[in-house]
C-alpha atoms as a PDB file:
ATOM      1  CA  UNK A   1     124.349  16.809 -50.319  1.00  0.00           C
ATOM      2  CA  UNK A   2     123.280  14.286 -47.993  1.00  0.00           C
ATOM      3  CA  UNK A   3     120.114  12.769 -49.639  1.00  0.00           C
ATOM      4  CA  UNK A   4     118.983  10.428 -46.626  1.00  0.00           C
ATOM      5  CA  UNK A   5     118.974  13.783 -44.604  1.00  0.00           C
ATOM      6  CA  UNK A   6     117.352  15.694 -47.214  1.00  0.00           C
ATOM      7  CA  UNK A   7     114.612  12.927 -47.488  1.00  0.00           C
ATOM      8  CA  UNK A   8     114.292  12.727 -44.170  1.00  0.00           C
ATOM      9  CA  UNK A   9     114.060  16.514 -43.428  1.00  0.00           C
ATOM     10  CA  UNK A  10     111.786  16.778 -46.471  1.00  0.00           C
ATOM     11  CA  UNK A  11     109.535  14.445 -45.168  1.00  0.00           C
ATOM     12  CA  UNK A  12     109.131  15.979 -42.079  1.00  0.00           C
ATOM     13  CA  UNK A  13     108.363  19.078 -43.391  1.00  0.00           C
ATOM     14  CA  UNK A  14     105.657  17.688 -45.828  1.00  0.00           C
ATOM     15  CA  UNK A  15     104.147  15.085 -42.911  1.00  0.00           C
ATOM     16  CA  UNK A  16     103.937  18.436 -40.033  1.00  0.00           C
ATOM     17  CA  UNK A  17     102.479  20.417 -43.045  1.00  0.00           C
ATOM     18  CA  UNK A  18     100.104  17.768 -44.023  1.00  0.00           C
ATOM     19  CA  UNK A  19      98.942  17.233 -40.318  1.00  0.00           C
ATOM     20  CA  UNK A  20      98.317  20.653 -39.665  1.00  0.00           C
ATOM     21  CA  UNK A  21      96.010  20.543 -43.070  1.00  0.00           C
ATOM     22  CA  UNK A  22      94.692  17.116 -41.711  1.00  0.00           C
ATOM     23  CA  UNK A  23      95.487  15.681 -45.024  1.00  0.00           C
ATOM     24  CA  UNK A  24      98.416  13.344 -44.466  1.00  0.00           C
ATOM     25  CA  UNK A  25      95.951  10.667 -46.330  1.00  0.00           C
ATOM     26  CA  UNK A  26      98.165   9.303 -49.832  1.00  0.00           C
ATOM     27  CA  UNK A  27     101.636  11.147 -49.144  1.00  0.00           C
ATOM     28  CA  UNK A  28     104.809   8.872 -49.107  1.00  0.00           C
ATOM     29  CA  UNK A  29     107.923   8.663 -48.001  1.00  0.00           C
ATOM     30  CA  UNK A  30     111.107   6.749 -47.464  1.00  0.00           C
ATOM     31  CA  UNK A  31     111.182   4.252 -44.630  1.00  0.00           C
ATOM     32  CA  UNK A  32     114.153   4.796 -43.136  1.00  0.00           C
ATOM     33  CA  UNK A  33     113.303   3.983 -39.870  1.00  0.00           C
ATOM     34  CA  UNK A  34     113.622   0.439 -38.131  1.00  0.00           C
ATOM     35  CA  UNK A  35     110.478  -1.238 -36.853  1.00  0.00           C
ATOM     36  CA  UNK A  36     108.043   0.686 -39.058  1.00  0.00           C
ATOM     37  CA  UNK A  37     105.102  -1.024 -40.610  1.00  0.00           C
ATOM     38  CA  UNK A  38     104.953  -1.617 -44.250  1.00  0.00           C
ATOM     39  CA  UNK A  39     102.827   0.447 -46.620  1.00  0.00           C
ATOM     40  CA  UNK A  40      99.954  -0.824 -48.958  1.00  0.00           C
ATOM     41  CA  UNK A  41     101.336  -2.879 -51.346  1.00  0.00           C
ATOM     42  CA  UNK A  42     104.922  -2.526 -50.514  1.00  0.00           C
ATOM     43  CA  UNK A  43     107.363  -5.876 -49.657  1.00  0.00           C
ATOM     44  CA  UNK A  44     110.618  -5.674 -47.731  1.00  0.00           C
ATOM     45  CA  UNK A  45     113.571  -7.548 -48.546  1.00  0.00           C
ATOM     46  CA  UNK A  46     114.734 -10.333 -46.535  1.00  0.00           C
ATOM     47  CA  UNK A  47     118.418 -10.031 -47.969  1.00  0.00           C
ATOM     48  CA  UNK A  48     121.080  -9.282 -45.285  1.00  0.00           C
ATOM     49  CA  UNK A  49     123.950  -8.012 -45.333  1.00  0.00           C
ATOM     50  CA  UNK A  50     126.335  -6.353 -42.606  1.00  0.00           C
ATOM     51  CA  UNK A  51     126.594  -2.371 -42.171  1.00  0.00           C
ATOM     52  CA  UNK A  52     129.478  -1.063 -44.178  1.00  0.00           C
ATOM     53  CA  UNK A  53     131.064  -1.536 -47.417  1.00  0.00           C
ATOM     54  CA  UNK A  54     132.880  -4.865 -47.143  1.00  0.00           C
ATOM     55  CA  UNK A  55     136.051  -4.054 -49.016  1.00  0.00           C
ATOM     56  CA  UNK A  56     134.850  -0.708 -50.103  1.00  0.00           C
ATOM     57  CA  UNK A  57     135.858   2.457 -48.463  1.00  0.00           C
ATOM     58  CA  UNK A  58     135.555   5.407 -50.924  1.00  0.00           C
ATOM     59  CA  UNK A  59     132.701   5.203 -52.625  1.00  0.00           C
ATOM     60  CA  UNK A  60     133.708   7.465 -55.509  1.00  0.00           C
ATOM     61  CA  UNK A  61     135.649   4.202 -56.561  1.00  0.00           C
ATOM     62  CA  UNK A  62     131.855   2.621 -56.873  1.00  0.00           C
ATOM     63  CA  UNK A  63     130.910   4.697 -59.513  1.00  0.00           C
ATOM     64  CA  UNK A  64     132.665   6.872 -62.652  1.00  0.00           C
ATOM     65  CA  UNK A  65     131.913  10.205 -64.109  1.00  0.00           C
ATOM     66  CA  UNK A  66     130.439   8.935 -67.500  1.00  0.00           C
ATOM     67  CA  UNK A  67     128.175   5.789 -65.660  1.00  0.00           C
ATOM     68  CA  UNK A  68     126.505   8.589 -63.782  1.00  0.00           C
ATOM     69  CA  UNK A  69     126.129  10.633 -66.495  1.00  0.00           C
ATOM     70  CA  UNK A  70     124.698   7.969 -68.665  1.00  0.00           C
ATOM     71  CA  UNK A  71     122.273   7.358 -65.739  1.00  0.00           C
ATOM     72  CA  UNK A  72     120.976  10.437 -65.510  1.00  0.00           C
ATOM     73  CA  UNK A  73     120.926  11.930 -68.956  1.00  0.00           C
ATOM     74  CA  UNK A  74     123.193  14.662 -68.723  1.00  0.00           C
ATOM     75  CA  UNK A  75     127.141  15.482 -67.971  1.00  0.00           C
ATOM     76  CA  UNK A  76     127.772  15.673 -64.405  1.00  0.00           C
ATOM     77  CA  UNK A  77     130.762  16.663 -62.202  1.00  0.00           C
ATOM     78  CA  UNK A  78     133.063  14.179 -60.883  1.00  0.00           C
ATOM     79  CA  UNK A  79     132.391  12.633 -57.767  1.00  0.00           C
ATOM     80  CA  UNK A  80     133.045  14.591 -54.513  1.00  0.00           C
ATOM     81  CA  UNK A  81     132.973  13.277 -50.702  1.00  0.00           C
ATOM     82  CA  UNK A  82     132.973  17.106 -49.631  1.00  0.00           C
ATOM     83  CA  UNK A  83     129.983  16.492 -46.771  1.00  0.00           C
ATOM     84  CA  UNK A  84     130.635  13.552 -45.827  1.00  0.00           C
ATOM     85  CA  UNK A  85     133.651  10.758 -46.557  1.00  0.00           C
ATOM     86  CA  UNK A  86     130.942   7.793 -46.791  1.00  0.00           C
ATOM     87  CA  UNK A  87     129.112   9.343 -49.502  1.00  0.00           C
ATOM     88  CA  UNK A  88     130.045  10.150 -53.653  1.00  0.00           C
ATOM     89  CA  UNK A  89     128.278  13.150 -54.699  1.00  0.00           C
ATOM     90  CA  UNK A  90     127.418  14.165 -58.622  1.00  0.00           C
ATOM     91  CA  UNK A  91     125.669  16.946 -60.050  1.00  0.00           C
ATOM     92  CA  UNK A  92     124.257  18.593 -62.930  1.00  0.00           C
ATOM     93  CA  UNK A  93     125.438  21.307 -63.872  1.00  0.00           C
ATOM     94  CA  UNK A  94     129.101  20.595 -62.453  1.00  0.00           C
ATOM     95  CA  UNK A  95     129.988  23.936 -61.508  1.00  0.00           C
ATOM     96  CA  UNK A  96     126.799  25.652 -60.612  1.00  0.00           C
ATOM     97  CA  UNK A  97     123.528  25.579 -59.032  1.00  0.00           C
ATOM     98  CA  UNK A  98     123.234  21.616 -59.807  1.00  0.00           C
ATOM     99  CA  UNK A  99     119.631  20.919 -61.142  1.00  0.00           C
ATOM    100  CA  UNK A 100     120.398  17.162 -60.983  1.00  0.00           C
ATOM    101  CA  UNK A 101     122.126  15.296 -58.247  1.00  0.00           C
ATOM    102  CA  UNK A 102     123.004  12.270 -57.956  1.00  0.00           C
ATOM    103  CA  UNK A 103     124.711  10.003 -55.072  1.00  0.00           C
ATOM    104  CA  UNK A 104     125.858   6.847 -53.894  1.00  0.00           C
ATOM    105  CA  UNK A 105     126.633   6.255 -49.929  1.00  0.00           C
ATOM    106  CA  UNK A 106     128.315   3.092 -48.261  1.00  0.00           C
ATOM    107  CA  UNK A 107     126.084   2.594 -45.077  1.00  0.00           C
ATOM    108  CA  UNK A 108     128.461   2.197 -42.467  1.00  0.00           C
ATOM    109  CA  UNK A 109     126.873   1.248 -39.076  1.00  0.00           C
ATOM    110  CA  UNK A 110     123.473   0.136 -40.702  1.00  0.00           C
ATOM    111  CA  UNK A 111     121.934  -3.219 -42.074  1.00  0.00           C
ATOM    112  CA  UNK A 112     119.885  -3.910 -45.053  1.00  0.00           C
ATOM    113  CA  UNK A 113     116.899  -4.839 -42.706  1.00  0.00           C
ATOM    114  CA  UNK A 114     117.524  -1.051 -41.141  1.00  0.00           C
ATOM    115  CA  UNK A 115     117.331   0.447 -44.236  1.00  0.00           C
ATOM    116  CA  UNK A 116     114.653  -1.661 -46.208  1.00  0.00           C
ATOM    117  CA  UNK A 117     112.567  -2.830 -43.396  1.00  0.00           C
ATOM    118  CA  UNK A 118     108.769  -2.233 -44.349  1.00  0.00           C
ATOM    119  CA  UNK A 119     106.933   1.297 -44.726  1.00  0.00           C
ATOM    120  CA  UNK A 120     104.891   2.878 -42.365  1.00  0.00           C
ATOM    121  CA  UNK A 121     101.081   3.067 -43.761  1.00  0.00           C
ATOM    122  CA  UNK A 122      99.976   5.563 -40.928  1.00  0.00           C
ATOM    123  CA  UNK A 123     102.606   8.193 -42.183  1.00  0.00           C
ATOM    124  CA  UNK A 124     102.750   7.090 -46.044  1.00  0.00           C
ATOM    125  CA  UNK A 125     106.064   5.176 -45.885  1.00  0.00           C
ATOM    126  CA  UNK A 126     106.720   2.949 -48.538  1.00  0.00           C
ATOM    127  CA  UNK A 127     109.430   0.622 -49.528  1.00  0.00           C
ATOM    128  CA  UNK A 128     108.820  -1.487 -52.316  1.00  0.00           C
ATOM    129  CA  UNK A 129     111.538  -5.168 -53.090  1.00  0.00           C
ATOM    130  CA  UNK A 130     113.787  -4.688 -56.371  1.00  0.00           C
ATOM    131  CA  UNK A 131     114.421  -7.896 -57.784  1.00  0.00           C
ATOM    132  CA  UNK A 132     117.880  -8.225 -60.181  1.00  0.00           C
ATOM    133  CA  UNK A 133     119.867  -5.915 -57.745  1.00  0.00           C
ATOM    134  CA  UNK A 134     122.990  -6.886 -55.833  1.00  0.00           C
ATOM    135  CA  UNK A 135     121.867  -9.603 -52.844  1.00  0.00           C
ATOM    136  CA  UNK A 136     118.789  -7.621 -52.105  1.00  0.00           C
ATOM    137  CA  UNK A 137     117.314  -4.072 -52.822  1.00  0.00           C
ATOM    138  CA  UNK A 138     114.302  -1.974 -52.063  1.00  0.00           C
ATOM    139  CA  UNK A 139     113.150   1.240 -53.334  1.00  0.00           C
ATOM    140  CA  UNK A 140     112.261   4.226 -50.754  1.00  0.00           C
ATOM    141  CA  UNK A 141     109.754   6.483 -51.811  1.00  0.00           C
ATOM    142  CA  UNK A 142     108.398   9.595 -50.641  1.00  0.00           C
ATOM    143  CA  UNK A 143     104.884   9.799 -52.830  1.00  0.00           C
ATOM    144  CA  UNK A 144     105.094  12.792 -55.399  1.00  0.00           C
ATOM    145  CA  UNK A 145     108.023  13.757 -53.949  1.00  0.00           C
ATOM    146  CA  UNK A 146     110.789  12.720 -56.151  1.00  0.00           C
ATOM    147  CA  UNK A 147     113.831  14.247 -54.093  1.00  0.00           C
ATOM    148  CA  UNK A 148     113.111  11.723 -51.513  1.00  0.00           C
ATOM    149  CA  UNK A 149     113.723   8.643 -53.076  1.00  0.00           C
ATOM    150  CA  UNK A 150     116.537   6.177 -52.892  1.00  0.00           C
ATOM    151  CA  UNK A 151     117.402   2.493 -53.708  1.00  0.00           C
ATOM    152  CA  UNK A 152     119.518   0.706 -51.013  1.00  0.00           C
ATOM    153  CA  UNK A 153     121.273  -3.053 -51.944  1.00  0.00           C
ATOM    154  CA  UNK A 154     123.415  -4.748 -50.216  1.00  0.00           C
ATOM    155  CA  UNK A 155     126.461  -6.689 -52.368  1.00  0.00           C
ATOM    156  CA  UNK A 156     129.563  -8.315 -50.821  1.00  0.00           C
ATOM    157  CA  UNK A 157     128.435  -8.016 -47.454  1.00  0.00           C
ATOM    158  CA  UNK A 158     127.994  -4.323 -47.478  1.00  0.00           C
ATOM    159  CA  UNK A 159     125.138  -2.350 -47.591  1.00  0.00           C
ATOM    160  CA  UNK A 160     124.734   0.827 -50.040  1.00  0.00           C
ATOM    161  CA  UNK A 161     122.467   3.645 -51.180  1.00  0.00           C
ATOM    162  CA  UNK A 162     122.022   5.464 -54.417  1.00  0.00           C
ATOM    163  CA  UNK A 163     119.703   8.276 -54.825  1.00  0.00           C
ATOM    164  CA  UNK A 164     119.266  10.721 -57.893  1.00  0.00           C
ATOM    165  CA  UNK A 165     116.972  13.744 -57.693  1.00  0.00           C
ATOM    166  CA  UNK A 166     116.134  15.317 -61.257  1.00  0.00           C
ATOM    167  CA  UNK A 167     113.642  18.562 -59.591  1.00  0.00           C
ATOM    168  CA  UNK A 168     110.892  19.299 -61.072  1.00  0.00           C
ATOM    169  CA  UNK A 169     112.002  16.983 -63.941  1.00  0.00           C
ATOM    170  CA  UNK A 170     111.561  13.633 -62.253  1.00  0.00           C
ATOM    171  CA  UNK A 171     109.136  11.326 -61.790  1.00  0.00           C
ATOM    172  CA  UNK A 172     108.755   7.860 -60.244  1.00  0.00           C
ATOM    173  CA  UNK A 173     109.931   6.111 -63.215  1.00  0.00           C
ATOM    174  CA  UNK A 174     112.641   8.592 -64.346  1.00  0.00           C
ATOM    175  CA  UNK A 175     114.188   8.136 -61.088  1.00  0.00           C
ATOM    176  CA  UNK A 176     113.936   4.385 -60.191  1.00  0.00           C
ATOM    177  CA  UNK A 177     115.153   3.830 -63.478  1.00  0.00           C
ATOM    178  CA  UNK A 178     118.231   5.925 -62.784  1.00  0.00           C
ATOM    179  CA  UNK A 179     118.794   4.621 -59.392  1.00  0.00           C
ATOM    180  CA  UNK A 180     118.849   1.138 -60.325  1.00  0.00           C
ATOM    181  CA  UNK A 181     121.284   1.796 -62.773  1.00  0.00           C
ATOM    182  CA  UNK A 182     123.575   3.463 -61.181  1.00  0.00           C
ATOM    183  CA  UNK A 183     123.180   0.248 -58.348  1.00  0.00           C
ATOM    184  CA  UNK A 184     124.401  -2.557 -61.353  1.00  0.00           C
ATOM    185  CA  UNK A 185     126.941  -0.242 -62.332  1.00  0.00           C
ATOM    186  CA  UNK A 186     128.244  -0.085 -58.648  1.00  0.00           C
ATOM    187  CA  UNK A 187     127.967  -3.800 -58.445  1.00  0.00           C
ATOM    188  CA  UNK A 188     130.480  -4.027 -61.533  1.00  0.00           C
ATOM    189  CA  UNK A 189     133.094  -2.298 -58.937  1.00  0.00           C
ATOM    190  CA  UNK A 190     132.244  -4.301 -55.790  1.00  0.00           C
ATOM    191  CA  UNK A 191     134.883  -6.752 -55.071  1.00  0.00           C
END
């Protein structure tokens, strides 16, 4: 599954919703989109870093089975680029209707400053700075929603995304903790 997309979509959905309920007031969600303005309380990075992967071009090789698993708690699947052959996909149960997913993506085409470039206050956006992480690193967020968010760092002149959705069994913490693991373990197999 394509988690950018999903975000993306998701956020949609919850934003039109919102509007027609004139309560779009609080709601979050990842600021994908260049030129956006920055949410309250939210810093962008100023690493760069090219679109791509550097050296990197299958990003199943950026992750294994058991660091994913240790991320997120439970015994997922091997990685899969089924959808598309720029993203790893891992889930939870590994042969059925996954209740945890997992995912890392090399961002071909798109720069750090695409990806992490500030929020957008008006709509909820937020992207907060992660310090410790590659050459630079934000969070995405989409408020409650815990589906929709991801961490991007770049590392070795490549840019990268990791994004682990638990359901209805994640929070902010649960899944920003996962995330940024499952970035420093991808940074161990960055050349």
């Amino acid at each position: 599954m394509r988690f950018r997309q999903v975000s993306v979509a998701l956020a949609a959905v919850v934003l039109a919703i919102a509007a027609c309920n004139g309560a779009t007031q609080g709601m979050s969600a990842p600021a994908s989109a260049p030129g956006a303005t920055q949410g309250a309380g939210a810093t962008a990075g100023s690493a760069g870093g090219a679109g791509g992967g550097g050296a990197v071009s299958d990003p199943c090789t950026l992750l294994t089975q058991a660091e994913v698993s240790a991320a997120v708690g439970q015994s997922v699947g091997a990685g899969t680029r089924d959808i598309d052959p720029n993203e790893c996909d891992f889930q939870y149960p590994p042969d059925a209707v996954p209740t945890i997913q997992a995912s890392i993506t090399i961002e071909k085409g798109s720069t750090f400053a695409d990806l992490c470039g500030p929020g957008d206050s008006a709509l909820g956006l937020t992207v907060t700075t992660i310090g410790g992480v590659g050459d630079g690193a934000c969070f995405e967020q989409v408020g409650s929603i815990n589906a929709g968010t991801n961490l991007t760092f770049s590392k070795g002149g490549g840019v990268f995304t990791v994004a682990v959705a638990f359901g209805a069994n994640g929070s902010y913490d649960k899944v920003l903790a996962a995330d940024k693991a499952l970035a420093l373990d991808a940074i161990n197999h960055i050349p």
